[in-house]
PDB file of N, CA and C in Angstrom:
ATOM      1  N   UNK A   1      -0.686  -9.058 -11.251  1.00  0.00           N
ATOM      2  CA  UNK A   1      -1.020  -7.805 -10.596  1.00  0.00           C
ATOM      3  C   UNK A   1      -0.476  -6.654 -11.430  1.00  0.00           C
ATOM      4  N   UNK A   2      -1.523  -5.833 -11.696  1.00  0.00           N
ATOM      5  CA  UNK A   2      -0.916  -4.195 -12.779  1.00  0.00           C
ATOM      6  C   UNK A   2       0.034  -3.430 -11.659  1.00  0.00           C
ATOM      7  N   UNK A   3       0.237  -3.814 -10.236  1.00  0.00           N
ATOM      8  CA  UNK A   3       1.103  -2.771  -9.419  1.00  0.00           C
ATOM      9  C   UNK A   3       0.456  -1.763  -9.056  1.00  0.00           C
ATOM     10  N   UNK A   4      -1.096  -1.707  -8.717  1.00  0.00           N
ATOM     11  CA  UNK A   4      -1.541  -0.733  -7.996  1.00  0.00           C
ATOM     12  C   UNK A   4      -2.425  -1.339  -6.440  1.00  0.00           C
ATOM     13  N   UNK A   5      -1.988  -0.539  -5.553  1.00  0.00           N
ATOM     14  CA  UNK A   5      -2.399  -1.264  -4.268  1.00  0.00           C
ATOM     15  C   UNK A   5      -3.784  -0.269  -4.017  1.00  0.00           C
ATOM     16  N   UNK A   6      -4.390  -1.284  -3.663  1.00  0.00           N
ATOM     17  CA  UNK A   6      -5.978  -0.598  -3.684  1.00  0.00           C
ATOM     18  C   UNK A   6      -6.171  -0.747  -1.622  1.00  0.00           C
ATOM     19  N   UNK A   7      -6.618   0.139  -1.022  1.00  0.00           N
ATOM     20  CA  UNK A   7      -6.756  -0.024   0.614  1.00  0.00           C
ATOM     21  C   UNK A   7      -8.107  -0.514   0.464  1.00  0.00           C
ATOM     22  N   UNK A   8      -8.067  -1.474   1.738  1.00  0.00           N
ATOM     23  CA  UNK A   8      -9.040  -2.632   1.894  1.00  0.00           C
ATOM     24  C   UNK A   8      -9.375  -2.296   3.095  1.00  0.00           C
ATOM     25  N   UNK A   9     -10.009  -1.098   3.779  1.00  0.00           N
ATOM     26  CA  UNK A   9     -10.273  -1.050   5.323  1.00  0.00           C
ATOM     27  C   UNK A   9     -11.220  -2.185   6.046  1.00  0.00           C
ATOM     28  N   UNK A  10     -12.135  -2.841   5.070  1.00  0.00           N
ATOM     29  CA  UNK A  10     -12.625  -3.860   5.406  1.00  0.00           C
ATOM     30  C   UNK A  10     -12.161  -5.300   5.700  1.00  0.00           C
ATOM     31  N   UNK A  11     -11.642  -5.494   4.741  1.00  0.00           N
ATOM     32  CA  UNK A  11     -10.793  -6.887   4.910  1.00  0.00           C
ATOM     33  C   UNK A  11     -11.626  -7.970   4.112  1.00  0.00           C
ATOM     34  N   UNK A  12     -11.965  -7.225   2.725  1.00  0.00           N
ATOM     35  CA  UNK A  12     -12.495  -8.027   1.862  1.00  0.00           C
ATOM     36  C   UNK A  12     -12.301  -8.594   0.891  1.00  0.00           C
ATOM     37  N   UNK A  13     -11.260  -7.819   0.315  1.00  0.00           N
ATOM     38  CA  UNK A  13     -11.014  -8.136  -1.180  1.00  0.00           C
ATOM     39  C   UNK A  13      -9.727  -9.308  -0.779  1.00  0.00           C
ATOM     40  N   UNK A  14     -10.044  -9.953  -2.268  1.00  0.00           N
ATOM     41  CA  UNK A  14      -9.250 -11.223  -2.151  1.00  0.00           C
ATOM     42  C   UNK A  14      -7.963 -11.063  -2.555  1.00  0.00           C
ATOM     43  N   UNK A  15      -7.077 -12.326  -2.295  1.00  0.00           N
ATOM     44  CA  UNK A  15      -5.534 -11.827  -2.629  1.00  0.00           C
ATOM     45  C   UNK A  15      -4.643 -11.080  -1.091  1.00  0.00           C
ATOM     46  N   UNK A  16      -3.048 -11.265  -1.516  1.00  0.00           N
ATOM     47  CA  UNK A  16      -2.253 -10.655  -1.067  1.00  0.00           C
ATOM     48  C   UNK A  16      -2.820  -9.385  -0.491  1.00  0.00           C
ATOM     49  N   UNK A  17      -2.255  -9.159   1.314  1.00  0.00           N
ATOM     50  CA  UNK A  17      -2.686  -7.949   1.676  1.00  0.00           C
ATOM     51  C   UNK A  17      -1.712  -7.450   2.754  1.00  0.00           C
ATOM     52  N   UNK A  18      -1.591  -6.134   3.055  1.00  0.00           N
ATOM     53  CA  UNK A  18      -0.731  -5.423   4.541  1.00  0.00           C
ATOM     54  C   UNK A  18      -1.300  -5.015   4.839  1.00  0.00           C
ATOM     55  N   UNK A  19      -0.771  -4.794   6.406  1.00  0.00           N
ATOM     56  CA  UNK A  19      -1.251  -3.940   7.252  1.00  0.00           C
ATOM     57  C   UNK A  19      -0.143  -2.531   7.283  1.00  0.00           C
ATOM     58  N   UNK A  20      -1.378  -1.566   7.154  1.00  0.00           N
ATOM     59  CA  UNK A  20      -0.686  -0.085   7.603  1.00  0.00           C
ATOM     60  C   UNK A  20      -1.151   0.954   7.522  1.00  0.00           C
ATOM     61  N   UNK A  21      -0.449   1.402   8.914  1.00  0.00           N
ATOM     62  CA  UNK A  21      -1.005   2.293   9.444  1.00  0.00           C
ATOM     63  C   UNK A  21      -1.786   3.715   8.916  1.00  0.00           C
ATOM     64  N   UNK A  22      -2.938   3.877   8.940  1.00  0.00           N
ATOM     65  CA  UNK A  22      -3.450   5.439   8.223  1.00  0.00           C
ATOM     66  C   UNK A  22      -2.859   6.721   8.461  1.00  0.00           C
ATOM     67  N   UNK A  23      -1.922   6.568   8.459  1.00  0.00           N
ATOM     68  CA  UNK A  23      -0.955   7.772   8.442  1.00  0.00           C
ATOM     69  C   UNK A  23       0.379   8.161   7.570  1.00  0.00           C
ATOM     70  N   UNK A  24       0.084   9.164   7.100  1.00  0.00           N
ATOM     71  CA  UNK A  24       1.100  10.247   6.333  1.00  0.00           C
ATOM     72  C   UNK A  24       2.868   9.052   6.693  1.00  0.00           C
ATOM     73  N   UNK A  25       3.088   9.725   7.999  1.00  0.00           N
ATOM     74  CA  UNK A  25       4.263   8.827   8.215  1.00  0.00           C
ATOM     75  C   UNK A  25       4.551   7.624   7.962  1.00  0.00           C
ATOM     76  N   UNK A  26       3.923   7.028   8.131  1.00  0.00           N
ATOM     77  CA  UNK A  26       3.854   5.356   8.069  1.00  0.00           C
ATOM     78  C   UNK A  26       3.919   4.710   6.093  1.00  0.00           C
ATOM     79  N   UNK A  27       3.363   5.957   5.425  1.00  0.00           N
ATOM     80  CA  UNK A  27       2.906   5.557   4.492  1.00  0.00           C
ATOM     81  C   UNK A  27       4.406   5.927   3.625  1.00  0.00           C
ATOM     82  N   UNK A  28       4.704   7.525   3.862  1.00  0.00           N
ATOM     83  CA  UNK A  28       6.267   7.428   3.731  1.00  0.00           C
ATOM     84  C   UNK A  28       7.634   6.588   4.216  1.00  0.00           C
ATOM     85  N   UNK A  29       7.369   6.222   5.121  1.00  0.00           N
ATOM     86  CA  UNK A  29       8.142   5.048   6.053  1.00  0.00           C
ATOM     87  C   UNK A  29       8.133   3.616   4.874  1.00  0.00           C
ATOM     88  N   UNK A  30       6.826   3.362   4.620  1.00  0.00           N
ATOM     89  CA  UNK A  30       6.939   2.082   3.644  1.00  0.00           C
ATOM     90  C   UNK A  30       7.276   2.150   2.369  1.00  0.00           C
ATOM     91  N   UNK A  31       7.367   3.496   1.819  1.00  0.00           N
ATOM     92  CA  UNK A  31       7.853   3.653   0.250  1.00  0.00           C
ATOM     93  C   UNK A  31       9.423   3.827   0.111  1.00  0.00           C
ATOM     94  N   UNK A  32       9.707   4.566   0.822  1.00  0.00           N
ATOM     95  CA  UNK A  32      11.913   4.629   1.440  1.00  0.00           C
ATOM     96  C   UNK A  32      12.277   2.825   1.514  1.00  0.00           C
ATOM     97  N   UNK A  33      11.227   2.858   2.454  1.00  0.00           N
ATOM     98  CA  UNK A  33      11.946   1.099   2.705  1.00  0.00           C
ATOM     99  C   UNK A  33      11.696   0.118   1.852  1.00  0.00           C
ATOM    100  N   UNK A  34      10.720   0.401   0.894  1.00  0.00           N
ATOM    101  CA  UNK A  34       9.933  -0.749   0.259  1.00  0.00           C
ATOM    102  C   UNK A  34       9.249  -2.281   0.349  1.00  0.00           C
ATOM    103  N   UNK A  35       9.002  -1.550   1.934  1.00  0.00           N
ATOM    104  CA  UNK A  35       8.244  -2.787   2.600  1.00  0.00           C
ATOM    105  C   UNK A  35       6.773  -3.385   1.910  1.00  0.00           C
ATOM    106  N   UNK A  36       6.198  -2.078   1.226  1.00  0.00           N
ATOM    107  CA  UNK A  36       5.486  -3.050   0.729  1.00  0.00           C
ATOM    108  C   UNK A  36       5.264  -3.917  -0.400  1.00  0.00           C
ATOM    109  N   UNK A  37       6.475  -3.354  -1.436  1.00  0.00           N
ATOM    110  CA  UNK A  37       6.762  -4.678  -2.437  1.00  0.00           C
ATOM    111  C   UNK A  37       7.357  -5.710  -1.515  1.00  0.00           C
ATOM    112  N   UNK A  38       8.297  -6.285  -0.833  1.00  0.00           N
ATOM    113  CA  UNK A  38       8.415  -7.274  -0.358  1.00  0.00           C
ATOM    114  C   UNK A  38       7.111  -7.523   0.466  1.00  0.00           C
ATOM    115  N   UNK A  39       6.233  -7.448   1.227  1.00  0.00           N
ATOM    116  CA  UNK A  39       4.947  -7.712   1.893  1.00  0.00           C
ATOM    117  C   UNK A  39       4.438  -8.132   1.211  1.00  0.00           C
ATOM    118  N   UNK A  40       3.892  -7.424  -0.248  1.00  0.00           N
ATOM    119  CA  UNK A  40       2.713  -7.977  -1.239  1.00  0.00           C
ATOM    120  C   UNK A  40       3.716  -9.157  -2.120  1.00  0.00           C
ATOM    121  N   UNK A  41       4.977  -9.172  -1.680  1.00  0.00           N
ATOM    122  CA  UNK A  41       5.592 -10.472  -3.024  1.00  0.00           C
ATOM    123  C   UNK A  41       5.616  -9.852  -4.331  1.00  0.00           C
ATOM    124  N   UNK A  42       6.067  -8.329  -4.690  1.00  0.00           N
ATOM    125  CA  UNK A  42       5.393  -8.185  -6.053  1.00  0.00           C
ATOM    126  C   UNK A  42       6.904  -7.545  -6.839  1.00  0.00           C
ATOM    127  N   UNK A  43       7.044  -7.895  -7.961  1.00  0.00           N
ATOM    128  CA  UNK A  43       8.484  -7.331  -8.348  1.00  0.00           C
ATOM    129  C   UNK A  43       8.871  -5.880  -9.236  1.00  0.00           C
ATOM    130  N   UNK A  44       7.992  -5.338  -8.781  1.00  0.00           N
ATOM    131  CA  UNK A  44       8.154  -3.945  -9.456  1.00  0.00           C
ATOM    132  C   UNK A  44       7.537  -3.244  -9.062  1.00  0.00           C
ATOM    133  N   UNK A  45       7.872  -1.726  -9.309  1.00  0.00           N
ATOM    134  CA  UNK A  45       7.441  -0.309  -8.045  1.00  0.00           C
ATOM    135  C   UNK A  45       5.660  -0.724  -8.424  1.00  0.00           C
ATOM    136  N   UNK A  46       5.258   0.429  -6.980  1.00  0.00           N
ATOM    137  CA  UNK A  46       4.124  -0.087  -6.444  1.00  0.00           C
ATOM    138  C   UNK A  46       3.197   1.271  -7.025  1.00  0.00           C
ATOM    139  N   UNK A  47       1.965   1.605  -7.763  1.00  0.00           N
ATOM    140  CA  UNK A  47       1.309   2.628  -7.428  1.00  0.00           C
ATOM    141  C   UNK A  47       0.369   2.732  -6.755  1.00  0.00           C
ATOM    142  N   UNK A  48       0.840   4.203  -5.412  1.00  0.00           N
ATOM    143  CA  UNK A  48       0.169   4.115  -4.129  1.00  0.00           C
ATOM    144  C   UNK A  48      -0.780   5.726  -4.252  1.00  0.00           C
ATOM    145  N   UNK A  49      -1.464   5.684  -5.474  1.00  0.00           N
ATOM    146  CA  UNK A  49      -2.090   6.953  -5.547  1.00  0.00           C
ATOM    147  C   UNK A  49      -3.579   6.336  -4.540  1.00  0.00           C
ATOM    148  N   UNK A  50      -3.988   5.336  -4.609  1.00  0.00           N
ATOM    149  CA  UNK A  50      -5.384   5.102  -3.991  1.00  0.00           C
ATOM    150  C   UNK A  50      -5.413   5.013  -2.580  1.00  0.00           C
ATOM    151  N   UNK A  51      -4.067   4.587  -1.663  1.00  0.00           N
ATOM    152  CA  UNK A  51      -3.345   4.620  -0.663  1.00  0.00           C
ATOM    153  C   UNK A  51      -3.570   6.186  -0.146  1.00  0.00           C
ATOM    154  N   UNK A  52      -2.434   7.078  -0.877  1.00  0.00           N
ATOM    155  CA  UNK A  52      -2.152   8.205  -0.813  1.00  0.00           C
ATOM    156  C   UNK A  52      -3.711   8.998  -0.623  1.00  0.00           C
ATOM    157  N   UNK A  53      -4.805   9.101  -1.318  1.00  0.00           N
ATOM    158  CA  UNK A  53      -5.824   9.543  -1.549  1.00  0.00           C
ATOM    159  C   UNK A  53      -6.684   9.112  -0.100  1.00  0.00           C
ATOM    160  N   UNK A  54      -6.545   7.588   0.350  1.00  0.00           N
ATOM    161  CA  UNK A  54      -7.637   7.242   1.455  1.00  0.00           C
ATOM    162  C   UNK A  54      -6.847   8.026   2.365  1.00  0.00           C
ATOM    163  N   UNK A  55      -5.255   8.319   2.587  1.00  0.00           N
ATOM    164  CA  UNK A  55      -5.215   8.169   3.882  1.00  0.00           C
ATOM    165  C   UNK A  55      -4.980  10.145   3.774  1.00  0.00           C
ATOM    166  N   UNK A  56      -5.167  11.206   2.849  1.00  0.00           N
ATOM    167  CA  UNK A  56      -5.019  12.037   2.912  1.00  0.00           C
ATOM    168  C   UNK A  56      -3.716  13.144   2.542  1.00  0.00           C
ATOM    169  N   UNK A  57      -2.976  11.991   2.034  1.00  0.00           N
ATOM    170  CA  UNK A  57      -1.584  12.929   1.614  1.00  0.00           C
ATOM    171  C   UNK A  57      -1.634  13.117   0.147  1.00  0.00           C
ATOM    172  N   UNK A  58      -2.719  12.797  -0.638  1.00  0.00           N
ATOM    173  CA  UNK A  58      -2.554  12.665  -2.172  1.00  0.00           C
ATOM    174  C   UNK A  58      -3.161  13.928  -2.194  1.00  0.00           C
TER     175      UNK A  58
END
């Protein structure tokens, strides 16, 4: 994995996936905590520009 999390509102793409919530908060909530490198199993920082962009804070 290159470390970029791509949002899957469908539930299609294959591979490792989370759930979370479309919101600003939630999305800051998981980068402080780094819930979603431990969620996705992945060992190095995450880029959440495509994240950031669907859900409106980019």
């Amino acid at each position: 994995m290159d470390g970029k999390v791509l949002p899957d509102p469908r539930r299609r793409l294959p591979g490792r996936g989370a759930h979370l919530h479309p919101t600003t908060q939630c999305l800051e909530r998981v980068e402080r905590s780094q819930a979603l490198v431990r969620a996705l199993r992945v060992a190095g920082p995450l880029d959440l520009t495509a994240l950031r962009e669907m859900i409106g804070s980019g």
